[in-house]
N, C-alpha and C. Protein backbone atom coordinates (compact mmCIF):
# COMPACT_ATOMS: atom_id res chain seq x y z
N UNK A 1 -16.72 -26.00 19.34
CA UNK A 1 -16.91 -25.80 20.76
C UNK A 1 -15.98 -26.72 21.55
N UNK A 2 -16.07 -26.81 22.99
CA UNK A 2 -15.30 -27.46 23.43
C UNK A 2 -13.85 -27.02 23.65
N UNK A 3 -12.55 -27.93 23.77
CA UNK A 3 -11.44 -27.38 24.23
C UNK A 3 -10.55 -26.63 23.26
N UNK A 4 -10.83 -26.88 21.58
CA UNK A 4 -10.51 -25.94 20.82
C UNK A 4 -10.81 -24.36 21.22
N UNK A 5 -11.68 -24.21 22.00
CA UNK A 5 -11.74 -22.99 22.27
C UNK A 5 -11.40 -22.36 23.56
N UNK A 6 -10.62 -23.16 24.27
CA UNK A 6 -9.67 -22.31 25.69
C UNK A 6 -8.35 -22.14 25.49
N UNK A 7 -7.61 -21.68 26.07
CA UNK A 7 -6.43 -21.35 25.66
C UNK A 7 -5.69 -21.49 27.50
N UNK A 8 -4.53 -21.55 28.05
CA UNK A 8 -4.42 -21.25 29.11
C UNK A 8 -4.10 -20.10 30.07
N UNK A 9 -4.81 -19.63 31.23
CA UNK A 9 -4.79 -18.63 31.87
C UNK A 9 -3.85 -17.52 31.45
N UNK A 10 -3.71 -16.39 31.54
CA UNK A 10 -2.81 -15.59 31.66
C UNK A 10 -2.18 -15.45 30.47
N UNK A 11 -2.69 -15.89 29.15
CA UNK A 11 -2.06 -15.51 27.81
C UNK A 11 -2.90 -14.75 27.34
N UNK A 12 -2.62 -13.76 26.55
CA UNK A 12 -2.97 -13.14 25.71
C UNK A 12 -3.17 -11.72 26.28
N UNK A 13 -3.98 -10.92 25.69
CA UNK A 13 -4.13 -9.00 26.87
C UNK A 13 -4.67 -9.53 28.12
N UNK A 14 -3.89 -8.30 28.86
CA UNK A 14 -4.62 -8.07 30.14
C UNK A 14 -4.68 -9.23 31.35
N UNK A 15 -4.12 -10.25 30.94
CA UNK A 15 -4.19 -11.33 31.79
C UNK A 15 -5.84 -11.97 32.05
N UNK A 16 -6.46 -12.10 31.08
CA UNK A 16 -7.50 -12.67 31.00
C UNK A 16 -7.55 -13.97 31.09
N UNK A 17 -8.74 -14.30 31.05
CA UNK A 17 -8.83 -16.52 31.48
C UNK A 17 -9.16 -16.67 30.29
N UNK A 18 -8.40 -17.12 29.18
CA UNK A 18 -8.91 -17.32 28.14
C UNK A 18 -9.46 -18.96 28.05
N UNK A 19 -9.92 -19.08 29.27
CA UNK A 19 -10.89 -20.06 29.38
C UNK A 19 -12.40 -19.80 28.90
N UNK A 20 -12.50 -18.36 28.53
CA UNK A 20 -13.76 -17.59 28.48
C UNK A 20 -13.37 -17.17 26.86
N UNK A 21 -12.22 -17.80 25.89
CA UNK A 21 -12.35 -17.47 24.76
C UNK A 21 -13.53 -17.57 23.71
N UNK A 22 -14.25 -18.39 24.15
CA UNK A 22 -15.23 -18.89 22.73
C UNK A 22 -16.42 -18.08 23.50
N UNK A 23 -17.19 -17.19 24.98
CA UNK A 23 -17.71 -16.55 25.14
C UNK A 23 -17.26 -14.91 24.95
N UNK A 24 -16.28 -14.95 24.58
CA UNK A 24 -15.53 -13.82 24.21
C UNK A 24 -15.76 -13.00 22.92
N UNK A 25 -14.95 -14.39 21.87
CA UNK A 25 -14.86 -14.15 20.58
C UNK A 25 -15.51 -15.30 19.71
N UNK A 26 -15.84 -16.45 20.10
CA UNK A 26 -16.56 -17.19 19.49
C UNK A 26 -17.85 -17.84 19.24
N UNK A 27 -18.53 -17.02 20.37
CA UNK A 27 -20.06 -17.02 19.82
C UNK A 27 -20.56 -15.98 18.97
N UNK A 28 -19.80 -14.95 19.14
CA UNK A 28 -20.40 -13.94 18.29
C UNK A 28 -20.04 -14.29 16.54
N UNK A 29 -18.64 -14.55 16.58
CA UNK A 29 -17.97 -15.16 15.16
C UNK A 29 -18.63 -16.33 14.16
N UNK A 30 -19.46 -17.19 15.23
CA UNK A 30 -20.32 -18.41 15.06
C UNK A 30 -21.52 -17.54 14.54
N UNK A 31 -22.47 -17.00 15.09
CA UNK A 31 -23.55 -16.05 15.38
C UNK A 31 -23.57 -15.65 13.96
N UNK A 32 -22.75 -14.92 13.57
CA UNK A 32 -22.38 -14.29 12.31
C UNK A 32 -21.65 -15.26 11.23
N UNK A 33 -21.83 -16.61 11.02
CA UNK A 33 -21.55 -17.47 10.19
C UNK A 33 -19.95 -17.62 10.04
N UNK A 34 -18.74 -16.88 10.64
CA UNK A 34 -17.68 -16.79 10.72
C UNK A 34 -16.94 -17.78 11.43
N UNK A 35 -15.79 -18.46 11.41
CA UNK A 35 -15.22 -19.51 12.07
C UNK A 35 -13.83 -18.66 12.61
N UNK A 36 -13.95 -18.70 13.81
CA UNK A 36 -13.06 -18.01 14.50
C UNK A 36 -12.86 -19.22 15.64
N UNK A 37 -10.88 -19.08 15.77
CA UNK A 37 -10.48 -20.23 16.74
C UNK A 37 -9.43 -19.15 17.50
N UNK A 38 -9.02 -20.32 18.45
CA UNK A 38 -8.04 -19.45 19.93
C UNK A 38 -7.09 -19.23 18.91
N UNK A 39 -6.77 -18.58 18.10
CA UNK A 39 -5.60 -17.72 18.07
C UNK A 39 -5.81 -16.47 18.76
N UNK A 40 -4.01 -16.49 18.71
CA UNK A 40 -4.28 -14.85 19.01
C UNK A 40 -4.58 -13.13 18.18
N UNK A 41 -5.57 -12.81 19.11
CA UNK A 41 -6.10 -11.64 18.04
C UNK A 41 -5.35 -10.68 17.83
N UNK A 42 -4.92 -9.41 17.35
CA UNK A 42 -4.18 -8.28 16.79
C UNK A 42 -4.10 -7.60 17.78
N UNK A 43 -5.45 -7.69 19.32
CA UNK A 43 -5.75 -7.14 20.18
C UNK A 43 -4.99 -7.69 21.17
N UNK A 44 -4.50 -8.89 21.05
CA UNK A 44 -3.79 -10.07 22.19
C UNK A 44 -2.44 -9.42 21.67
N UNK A 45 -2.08 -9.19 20.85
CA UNK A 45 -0.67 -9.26 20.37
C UNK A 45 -0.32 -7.96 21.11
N UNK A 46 -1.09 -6.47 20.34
CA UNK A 46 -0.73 -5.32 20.89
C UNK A 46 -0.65 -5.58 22.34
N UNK A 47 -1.27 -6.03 22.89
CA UNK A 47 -1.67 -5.89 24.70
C UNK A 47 -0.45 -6.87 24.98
N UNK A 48 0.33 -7.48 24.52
CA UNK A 48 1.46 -8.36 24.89
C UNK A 48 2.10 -7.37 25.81
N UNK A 49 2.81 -6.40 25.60
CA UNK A 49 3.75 -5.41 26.07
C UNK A 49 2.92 -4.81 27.71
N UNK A 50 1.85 -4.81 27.74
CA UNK A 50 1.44 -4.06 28.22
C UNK A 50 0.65 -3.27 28.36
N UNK A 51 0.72 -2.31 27.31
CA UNK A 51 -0.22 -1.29 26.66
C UNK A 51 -1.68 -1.82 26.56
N UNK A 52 -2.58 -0.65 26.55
CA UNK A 52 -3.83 -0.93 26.74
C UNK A 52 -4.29 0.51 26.31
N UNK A 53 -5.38 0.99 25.50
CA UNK A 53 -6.18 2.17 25.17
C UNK A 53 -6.85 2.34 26.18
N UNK A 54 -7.03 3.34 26.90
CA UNK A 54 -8.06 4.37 27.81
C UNK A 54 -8.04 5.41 27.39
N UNK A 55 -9.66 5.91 27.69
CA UNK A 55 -9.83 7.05 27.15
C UNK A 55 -9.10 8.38 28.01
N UNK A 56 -8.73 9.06 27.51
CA UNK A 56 -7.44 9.93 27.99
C UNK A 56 -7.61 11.00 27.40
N UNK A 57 -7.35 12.61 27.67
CA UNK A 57 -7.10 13.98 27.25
C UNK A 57 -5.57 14.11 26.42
N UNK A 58 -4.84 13.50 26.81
CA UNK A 58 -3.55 13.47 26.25
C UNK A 58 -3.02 12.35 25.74
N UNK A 59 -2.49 12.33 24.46
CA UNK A 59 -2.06 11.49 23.51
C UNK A 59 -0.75 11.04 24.03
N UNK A 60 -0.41 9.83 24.49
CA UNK A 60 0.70 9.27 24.78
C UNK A 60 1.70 8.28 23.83
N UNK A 61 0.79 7.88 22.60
CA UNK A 61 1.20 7.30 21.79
C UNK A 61 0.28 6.87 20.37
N UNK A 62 0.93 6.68 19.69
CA UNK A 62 0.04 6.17 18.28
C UNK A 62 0.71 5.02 17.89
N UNK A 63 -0.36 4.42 17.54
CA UNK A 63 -0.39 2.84 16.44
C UNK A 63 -0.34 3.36 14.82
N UNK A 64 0.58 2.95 14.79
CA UNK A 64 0.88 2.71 12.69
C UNK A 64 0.09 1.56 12.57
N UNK A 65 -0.89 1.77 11.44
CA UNK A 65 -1.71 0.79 10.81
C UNK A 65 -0.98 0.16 9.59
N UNK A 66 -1.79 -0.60 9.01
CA UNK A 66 -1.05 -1.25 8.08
C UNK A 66 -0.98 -0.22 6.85
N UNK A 67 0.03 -0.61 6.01
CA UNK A 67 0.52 0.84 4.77
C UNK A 67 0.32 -0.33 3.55
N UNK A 68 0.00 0.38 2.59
CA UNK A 68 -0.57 -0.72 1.28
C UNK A 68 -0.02 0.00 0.37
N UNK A 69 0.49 -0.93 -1.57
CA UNK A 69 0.80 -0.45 -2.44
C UNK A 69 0.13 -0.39 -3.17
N UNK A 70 -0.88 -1.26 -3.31
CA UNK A 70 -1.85 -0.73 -4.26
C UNK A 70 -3.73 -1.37 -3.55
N UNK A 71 -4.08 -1.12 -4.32
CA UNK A 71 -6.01 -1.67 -3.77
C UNK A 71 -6.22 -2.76 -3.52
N UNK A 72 -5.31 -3.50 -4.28
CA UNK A 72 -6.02 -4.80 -4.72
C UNK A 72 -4.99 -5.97 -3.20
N UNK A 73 -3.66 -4.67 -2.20
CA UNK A 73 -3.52 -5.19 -0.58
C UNK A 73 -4.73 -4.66 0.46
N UNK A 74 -5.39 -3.79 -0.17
CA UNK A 74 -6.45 -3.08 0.69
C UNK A 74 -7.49 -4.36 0.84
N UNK A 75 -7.98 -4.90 -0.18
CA UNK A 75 -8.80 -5.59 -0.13
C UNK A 75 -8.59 -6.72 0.24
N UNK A 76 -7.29 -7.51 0.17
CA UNK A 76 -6.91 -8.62 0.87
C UNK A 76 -7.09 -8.43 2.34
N UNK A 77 -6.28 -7.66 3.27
CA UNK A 77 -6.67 -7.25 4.10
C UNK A 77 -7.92 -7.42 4.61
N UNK A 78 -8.87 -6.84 4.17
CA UNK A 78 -10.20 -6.89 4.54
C UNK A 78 -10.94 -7.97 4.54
N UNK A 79 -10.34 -9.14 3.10
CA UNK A 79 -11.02 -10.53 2.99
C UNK A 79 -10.56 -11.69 3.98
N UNK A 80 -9.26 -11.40 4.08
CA UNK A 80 -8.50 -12.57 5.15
C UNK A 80 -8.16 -12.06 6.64
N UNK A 81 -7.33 -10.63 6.77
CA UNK A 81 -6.96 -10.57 7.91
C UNK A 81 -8.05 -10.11 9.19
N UNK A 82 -8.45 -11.08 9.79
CA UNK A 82 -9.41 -11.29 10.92
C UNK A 82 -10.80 -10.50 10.27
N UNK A 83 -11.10 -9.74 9.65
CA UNK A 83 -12.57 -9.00 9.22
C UNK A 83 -13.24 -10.32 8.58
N UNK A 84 -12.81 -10.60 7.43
CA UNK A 84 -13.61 -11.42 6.92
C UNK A 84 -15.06 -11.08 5.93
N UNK A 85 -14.68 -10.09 5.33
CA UNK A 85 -15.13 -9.45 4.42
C UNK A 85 -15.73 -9.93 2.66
N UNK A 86 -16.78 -10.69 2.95
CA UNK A 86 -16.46 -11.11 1.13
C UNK A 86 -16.58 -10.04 0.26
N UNK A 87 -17.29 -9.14 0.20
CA UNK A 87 -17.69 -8.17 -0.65
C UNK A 87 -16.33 -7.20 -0.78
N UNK A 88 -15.05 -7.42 -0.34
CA UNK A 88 -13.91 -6.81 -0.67
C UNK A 88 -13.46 -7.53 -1.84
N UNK A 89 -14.07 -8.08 -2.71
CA UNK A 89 -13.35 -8.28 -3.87
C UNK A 89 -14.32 -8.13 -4.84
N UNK A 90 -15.25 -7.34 -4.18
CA UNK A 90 -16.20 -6.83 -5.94
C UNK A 90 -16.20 -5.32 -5.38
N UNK A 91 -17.04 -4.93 -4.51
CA UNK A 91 -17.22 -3.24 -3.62
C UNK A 91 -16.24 -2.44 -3.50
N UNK A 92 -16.71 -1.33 -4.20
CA UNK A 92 -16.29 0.26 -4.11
C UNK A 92 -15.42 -0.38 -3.14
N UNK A 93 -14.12 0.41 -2.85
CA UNK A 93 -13.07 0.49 -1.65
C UNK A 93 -14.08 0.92 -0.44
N UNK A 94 -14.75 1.95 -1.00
CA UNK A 94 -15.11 3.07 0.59
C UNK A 94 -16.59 2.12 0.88
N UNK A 95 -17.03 1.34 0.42
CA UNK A 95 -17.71 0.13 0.93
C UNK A 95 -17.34 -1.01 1.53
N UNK A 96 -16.43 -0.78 1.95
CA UNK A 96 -15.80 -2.15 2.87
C UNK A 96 -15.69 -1.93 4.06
N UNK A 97 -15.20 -0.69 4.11
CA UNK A 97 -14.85 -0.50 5.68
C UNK A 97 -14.70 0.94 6.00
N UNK A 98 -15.62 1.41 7.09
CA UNK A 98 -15.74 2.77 7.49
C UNK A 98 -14.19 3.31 7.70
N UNK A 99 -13.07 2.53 8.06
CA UNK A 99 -11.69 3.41 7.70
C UNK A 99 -11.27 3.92 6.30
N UNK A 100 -11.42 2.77 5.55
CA UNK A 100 -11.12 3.39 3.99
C UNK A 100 -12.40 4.42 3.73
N UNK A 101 -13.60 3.99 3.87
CA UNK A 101 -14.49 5.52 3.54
C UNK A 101 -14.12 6.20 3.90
N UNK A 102 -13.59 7.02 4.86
CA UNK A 102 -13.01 8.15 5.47
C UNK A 102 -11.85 8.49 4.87
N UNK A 103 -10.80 7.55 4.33
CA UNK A 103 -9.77 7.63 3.69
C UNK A 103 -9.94 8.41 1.72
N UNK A 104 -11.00 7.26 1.80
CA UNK A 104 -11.67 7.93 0.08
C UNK A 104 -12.33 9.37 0.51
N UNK A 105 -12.83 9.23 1.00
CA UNK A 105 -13.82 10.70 1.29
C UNK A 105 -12.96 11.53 1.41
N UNK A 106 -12.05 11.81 1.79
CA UNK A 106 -11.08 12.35 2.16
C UNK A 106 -9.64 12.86 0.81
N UNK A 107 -9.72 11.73 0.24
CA UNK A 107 -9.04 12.06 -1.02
C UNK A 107 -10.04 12.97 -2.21
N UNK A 108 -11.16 12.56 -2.06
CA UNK A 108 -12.28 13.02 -2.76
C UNK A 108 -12.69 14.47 -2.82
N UNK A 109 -12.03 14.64 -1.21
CA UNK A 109 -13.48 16.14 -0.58
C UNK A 109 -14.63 15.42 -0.93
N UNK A 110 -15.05 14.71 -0.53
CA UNK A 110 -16.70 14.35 -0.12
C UNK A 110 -17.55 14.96 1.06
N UNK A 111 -18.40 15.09 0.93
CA UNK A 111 -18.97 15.49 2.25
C UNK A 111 -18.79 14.02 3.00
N UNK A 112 -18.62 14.50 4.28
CA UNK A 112 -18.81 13.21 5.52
C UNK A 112 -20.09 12.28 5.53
N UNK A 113 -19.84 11.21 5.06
CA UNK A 113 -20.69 10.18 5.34
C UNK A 113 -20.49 9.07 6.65
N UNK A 114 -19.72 9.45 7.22
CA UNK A 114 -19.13 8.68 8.68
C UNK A 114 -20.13 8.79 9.84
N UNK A 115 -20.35 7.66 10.32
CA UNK A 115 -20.65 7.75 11.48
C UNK A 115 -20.55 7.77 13.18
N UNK A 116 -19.72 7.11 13.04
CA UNK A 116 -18.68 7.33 14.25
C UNK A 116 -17.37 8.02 13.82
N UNK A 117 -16.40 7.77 12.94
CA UNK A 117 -15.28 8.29 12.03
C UNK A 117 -15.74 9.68 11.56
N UNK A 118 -14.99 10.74 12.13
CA UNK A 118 -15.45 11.46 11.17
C UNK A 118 -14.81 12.57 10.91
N UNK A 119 -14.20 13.51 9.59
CA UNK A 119 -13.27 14.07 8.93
C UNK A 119 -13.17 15.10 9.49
N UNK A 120 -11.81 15.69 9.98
CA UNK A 120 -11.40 16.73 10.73
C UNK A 120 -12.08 18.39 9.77
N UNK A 121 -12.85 18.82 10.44
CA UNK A 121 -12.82 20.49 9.66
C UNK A 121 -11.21 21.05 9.59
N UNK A 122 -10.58 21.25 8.42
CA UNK A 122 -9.41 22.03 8.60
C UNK A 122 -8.54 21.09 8.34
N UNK A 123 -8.55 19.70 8.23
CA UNK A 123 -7.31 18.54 7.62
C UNK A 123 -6.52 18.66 8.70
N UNK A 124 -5.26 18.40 8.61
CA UNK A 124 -4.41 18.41 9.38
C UNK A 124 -3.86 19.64 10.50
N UNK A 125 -4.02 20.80 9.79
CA UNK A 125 -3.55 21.64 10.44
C UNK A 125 -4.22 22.53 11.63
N UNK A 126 -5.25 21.44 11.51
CA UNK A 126 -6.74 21.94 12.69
C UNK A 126 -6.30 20.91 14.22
N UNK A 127 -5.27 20.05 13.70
CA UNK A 127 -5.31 19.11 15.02
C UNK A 127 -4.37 20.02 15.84
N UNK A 128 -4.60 19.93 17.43
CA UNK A 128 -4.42 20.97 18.36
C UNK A 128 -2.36 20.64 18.79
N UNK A 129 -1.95 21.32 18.62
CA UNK A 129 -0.42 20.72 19.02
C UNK A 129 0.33 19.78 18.25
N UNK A 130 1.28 19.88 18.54
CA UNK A 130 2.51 18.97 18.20
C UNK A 130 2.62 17.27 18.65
N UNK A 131 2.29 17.73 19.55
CA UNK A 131 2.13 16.45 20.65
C UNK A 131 1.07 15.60 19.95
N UNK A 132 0.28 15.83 19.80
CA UNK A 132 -1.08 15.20 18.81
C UNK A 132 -0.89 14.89 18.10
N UNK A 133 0.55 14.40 17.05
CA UNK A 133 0.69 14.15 15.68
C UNK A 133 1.63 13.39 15.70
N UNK A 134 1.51 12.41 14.98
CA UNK A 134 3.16 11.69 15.02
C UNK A 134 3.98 12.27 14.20
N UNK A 135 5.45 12.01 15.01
CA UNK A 135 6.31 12.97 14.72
C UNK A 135 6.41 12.57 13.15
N UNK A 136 6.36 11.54 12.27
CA UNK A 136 6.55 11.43 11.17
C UNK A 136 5.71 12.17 10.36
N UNK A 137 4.30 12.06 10.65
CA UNK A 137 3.48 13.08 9.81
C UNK A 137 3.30 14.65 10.45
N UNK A 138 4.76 15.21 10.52
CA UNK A 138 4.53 16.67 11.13
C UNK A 138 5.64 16.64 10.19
N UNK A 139 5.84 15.87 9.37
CA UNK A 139 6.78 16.64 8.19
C UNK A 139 5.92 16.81 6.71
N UNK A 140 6.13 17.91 6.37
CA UNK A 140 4.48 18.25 5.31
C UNK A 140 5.04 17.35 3.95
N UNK A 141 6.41 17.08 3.45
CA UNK A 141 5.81 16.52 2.49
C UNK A 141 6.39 15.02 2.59
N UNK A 142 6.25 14.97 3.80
CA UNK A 142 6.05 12.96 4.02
C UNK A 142 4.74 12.56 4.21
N UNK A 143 3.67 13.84 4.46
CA UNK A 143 2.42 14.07 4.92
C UNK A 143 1.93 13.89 2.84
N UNK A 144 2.29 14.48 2.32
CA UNK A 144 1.99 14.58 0.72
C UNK A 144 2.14 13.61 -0.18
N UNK A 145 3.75 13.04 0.26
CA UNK A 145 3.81 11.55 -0.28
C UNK A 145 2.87 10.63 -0.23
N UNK A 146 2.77 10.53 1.25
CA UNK A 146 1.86 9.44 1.43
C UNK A 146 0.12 10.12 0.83
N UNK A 147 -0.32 11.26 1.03
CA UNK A 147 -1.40 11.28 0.45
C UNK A 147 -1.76 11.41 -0.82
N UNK A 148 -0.32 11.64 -2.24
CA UNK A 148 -0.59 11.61 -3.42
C UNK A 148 -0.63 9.62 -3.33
N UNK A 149 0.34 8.84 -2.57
CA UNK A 149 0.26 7.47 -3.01
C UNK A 149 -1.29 6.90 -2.70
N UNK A 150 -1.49 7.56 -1.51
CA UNK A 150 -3.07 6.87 -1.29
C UNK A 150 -4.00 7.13 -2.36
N UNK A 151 -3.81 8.93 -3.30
CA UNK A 151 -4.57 8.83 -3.61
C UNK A 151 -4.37 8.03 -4.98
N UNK A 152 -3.49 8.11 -5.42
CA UNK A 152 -3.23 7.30 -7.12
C UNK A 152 -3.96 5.96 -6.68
N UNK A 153 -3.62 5.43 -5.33
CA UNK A 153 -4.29 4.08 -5.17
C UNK A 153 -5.53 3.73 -5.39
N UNK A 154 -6.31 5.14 -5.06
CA UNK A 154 -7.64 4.75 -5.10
C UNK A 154 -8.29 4.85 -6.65
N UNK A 155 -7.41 6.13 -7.51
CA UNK A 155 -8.15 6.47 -8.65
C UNK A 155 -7.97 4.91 -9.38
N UNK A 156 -6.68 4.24 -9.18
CA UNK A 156 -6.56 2.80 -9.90
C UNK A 156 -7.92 2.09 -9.40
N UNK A 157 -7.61 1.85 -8.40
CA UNK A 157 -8.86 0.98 -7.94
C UNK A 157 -10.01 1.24 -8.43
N UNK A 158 -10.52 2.23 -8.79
CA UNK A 158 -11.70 2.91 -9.39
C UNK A 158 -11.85 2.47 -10.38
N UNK A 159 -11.04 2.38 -11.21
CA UNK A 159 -11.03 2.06 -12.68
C UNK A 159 -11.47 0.68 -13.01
N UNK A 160 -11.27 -0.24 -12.06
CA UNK A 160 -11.75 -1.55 -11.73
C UNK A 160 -12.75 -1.87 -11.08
N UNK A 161 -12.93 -0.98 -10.05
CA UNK A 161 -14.13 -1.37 -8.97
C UNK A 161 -15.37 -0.24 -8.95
N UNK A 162 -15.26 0.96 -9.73
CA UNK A 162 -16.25 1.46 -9.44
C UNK A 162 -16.02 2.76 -7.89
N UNK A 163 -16.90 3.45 -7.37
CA UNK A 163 -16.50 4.68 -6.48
C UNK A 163 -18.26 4.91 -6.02
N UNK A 164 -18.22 4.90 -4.87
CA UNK A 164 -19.12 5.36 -3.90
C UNK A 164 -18.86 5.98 -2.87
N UNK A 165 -19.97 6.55 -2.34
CA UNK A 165 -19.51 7.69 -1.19
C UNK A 165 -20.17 7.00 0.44
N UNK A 166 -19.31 5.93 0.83
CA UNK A 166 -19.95 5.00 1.74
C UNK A 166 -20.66 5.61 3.05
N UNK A 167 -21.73 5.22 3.82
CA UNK A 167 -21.87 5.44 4.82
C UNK A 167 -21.85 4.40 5.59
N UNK A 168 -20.50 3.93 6.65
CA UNK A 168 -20.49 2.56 7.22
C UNK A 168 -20.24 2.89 8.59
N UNK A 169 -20.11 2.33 9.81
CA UNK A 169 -19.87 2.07 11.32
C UNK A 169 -19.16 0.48 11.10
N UNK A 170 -18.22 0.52 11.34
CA UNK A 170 -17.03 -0.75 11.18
C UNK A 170 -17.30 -1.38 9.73
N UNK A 171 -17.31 -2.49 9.78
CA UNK A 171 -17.86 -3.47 8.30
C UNK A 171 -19.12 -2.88 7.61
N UNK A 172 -20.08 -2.79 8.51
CA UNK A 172 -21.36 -2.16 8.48
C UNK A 172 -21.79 -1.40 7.52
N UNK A 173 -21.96 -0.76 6.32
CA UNK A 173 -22.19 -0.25 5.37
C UNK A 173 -23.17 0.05 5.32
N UNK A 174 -24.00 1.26 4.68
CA UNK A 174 -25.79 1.32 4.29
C UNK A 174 -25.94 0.17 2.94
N UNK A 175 -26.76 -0.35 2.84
CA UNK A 175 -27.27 -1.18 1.70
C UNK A 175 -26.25 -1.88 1.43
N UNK A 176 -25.65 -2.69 2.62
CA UNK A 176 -24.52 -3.83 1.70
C UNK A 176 -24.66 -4.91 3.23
N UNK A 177 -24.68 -6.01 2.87
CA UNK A 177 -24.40 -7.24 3.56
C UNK A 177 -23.29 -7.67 3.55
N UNK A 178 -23.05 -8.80 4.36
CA UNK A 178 -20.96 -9.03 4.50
C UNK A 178 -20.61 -9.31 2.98
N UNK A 179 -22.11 -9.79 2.34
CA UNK A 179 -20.66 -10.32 0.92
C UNK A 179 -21.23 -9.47 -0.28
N UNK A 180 -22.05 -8.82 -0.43
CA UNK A 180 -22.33 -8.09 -1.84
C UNK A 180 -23.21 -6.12 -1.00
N UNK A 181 -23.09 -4.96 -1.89
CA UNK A 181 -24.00 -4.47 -1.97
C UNK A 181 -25.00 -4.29 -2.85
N UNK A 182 -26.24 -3.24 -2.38
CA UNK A 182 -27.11 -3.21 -3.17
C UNK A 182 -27.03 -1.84 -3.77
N UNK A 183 -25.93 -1.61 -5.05
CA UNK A 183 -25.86 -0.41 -5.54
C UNK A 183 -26.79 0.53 -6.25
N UNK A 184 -28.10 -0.39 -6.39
CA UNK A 184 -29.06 0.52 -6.71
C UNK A 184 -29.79 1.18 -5.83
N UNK A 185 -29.44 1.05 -4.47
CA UNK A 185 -29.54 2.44 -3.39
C UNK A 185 -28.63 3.08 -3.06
N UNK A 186 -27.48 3.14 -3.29
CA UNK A 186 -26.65 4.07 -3.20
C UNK A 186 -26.44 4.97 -4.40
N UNK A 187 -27.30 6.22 -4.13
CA UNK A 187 -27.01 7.00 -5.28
C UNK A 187 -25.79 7.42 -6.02
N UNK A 188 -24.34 7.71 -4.88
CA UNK A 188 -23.38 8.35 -5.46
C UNK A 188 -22.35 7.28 -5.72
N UNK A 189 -23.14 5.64 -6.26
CA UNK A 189 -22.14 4.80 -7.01
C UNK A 189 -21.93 5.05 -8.64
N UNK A 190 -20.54 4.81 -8.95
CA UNK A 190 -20.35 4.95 -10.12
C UNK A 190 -19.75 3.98 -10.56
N UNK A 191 -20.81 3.26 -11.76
CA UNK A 191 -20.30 2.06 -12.10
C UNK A 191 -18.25 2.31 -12.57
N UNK A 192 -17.42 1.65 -12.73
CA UNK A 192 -16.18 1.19 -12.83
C UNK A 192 -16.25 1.29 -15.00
N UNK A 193 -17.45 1.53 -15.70
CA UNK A 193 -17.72 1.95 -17.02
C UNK A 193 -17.71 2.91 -17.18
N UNK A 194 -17.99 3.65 -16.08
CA UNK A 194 -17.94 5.25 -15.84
C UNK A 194 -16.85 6.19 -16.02
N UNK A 195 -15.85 5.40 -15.51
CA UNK A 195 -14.42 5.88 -15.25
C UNK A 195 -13.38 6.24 -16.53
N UNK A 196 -12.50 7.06 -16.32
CA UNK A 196 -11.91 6.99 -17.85
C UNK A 196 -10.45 5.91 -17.77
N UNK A 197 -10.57 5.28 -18.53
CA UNK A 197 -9.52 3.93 -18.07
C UNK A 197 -7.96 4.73 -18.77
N UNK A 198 -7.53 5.07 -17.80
CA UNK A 198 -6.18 5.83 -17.89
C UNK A 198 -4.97 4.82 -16.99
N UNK A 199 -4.14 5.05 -17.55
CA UNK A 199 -2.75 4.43 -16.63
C UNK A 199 -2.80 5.32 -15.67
N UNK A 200 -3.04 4.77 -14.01
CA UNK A 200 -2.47 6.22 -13.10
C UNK A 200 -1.72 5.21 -12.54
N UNK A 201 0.25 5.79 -12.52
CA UNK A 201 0.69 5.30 -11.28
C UNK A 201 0.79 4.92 -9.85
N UNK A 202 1.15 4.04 -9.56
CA UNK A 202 1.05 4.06 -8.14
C UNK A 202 2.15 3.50 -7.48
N UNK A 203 2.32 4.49 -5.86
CA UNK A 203 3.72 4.06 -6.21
C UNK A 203 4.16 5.63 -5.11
N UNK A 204 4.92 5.83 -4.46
CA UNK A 204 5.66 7.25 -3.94
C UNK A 204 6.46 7.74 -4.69
């Protein structure tokens, strides 16, 4: 507490008083056993330029997320970069985080377990226009690349971690706490013994 947690006026998005940082982002981070300090967030950085999300009818731009080579950057990600995730280094992929469930589910054909996230009827070719797509994934087999690499990523990961059919809202998971779940309520886990331990590449 204290002056570790202000920063001065007018840095970071939006021109906020990040005199109000630790009522911002650091009681809740505290709250939740997490140690969070005035850096700047992923949210401060994007908003540097300008830019800001409102809800809008027309797509003016898209954010590239981060791109991974194999599971075992998925889960770093999730343990260090700002989430803070312990259970990303034992849990199913699609138990960490309602983006990768949607991502597994999705490689899977699973039925939708999402709750806010949730899987287009029709894949790609259901989204309305041109304009709606980044121009990179309106080429079908840069659209294929990347979804045979995601998926080899995950069958590896499987082979190590096991496969569930998550139902999460951000970190949030059914039957899992920040650092372990409880896989004996999730019916459609499959222990990582289950799996047939095959070499699958990974890789474009």
């Amino acid at each position: 507490k204290g002056k570790q947690n202000f920063r001065f006026d007018g840095h970071g998005r939006d021109g906020n008083s990040y005199g109000q940082y630790f009522e911002m982002h650091g009681g809740r981070a505290v709250h939740e056993g997490r140690k969070m300090y005035p850096l700047w967030t992923p949210a401060d950085i994007r908003g540097v330029p300008g830019g800001r999300q409102v809800p809008n009818s027309v797509i003016t731009a898209f954010h590239l997320h981060n791109s991974f080579k194999t599971g075992e950057e998925v889960r770093n990600k999730y343990l260090k970069y700002a989430e803070d995730i312990p259970r990303a280094v034992s849990a199913p992929l699609s138990l960490i985080h309602e983006d990768i469930a949607l991502a597994v589910a999705c490689v899977h054909g699973w039925k939708d377990m999402g709750k806010k996230r949730k899987r287009l009827v029709g894949g790609f070719s259901a989204i309305n226009g041109p304009d709606s797509t980044p121009i990179l994934y309106q080429d079908g087999s840069i659209r294929k690349s990347m979804h045979d690499h995601f998926k080899n990523l995950v069958a590896q990961d499987e082979i190590q971690y096991g496969s569930a059919n998550g139902a999460c809202e951000s970190w949030r998971c059914d039957y899992c706490d920040r650092d372990i779940c409880d896989m004996s309520k999730i019916p459609s886990y499959k222990s990582p013994r289950r799996h047939v331990s095959a070499s699958v590449p990974v890789g474009i």
